[in-house]
Protein backbone atom coordinates (compact mmCIF):
# COMPACT_ATOMS: atom_id res chain seq x y z
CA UNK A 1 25.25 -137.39 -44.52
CA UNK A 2 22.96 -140.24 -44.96
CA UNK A 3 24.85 -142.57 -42.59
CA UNK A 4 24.75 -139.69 -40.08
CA UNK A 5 21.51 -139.51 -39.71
CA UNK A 6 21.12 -143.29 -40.02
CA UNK A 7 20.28 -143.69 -35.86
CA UNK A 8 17.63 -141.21 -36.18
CA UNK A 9 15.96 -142.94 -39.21
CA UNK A 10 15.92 -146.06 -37.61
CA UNK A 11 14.36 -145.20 -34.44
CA UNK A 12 11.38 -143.32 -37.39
CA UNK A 13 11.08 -146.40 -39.11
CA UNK A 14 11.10 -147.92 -35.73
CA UNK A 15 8.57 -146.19 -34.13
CA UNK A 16 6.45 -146.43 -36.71
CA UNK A 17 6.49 -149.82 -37.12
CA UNK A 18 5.34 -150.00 -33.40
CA UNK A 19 2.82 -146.94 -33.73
CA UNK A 20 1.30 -149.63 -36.89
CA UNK A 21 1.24 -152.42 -33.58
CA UNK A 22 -0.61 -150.56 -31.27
CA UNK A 23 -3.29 -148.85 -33.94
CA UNK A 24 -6.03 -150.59 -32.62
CA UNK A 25 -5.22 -149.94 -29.02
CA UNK A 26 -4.69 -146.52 -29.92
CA UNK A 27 -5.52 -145.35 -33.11
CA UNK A 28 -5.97 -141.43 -33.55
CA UNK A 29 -2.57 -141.32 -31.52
CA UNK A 30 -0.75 -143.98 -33.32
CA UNK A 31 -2.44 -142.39 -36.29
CA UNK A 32 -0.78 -139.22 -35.52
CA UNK A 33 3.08 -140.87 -34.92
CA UNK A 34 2.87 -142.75 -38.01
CA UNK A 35 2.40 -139.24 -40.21
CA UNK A 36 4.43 -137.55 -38.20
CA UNK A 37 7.15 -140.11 -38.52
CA UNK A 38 6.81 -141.00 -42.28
CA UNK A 39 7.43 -137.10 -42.67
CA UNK A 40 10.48 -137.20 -41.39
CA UNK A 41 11.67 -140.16 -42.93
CA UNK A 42 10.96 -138.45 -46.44
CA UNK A 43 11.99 -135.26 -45.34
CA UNK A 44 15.10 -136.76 -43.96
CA UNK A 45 15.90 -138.94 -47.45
CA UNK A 46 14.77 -135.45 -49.40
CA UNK A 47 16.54 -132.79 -47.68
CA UNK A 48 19.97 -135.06 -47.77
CA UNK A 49 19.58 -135.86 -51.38
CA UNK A 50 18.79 -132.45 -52.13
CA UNK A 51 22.06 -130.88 -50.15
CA UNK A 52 24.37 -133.41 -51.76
CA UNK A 53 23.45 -132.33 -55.24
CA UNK A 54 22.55 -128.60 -54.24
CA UNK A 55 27.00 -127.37 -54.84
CA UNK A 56 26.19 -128.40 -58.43
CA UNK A 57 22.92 -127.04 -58.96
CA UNK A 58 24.77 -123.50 -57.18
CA UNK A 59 27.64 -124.10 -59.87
CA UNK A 60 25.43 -124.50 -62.87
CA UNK A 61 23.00 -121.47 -61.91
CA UNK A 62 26.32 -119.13 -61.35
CA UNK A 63 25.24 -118.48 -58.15
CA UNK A 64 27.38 -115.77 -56.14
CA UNK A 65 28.37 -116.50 -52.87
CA UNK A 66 26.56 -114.30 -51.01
CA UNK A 67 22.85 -115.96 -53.05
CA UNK A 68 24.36 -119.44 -52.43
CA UNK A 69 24.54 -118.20 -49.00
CA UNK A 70 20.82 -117.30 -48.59
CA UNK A 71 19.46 -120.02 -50.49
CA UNK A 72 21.54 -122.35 -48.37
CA UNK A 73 19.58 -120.50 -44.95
CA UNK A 74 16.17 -120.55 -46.81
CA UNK A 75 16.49 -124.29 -47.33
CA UNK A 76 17.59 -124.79 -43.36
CA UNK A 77 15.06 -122.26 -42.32
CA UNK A 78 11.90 -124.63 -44.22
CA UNK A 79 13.62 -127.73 -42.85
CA UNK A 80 13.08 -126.38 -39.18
CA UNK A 81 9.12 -125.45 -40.02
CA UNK A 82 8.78 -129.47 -40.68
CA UNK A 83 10.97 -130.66 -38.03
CA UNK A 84 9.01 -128.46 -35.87
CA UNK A 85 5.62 -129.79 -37.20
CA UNK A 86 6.76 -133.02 -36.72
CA UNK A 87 7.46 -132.81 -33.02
CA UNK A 88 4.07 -130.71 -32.64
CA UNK A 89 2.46 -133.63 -34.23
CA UNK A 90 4.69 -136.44 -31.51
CA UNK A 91 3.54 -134.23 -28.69
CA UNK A 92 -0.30 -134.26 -30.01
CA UNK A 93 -0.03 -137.90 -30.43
CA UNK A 94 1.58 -138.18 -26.45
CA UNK A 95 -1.65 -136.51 -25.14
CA UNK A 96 -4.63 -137.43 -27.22
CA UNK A 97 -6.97 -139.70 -26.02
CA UNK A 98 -5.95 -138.84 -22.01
CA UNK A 99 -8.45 -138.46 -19.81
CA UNK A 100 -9.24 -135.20 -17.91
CA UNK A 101 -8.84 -136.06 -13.83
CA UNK A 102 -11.81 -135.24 -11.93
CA UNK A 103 -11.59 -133.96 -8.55
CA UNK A 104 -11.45 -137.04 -6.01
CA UNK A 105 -13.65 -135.89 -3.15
CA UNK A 106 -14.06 -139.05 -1.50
């Protein structure tokens, strides 16, 4: 599952790396990519390490299917709520530090 998600790692790590480049051009927006990014990098790592071991952990808790079930959506539904404040945080980062236009009445 790791190797899945390998493209959209790199382009995190890669991103970041130019977010770190351009922090003194930039730096409450590159500020803002580089936690945003580094979240999903160890959310990404986390949530894959936690799904590959989470059969056993079901097996050694006795788990029914219909709980294995449910703790399977609970886990999915809290990955979403980061995923979700990581693009809120990419989308912050595209528009801070733009200026407001002023009406040109020349």
């Amino acid at each position: 599952m790791l190797v899945r998600r390998l493209p959209m790692l790199l382009l995190a790590l890669g991103g970041s790396i130019f977010a770190l480049v351009r922090w003194k051009v930039h730096p409450r927006a590159s500020l803002m990519t580089v936690i945003a990014l580094v979240i999903y990098l160890i959310e990404a790592v986390l949530f894959t390490v936690f799904i590959y071991y989470l059969p056993e952990l079901t097996q050694s808790l006795r788990l029914s299917g219909k709980a294995t079930g449910w703790l399977y959506t609970v886990i999915f539904f809290f990955e979403d709520f980061v995923l979700a404040g990581v693009i809120l945080l990419l989308v912050a980062a595209a528009f801070t530090g733009r200026r407001t236009q002023t009406d040109a009445t020349d």
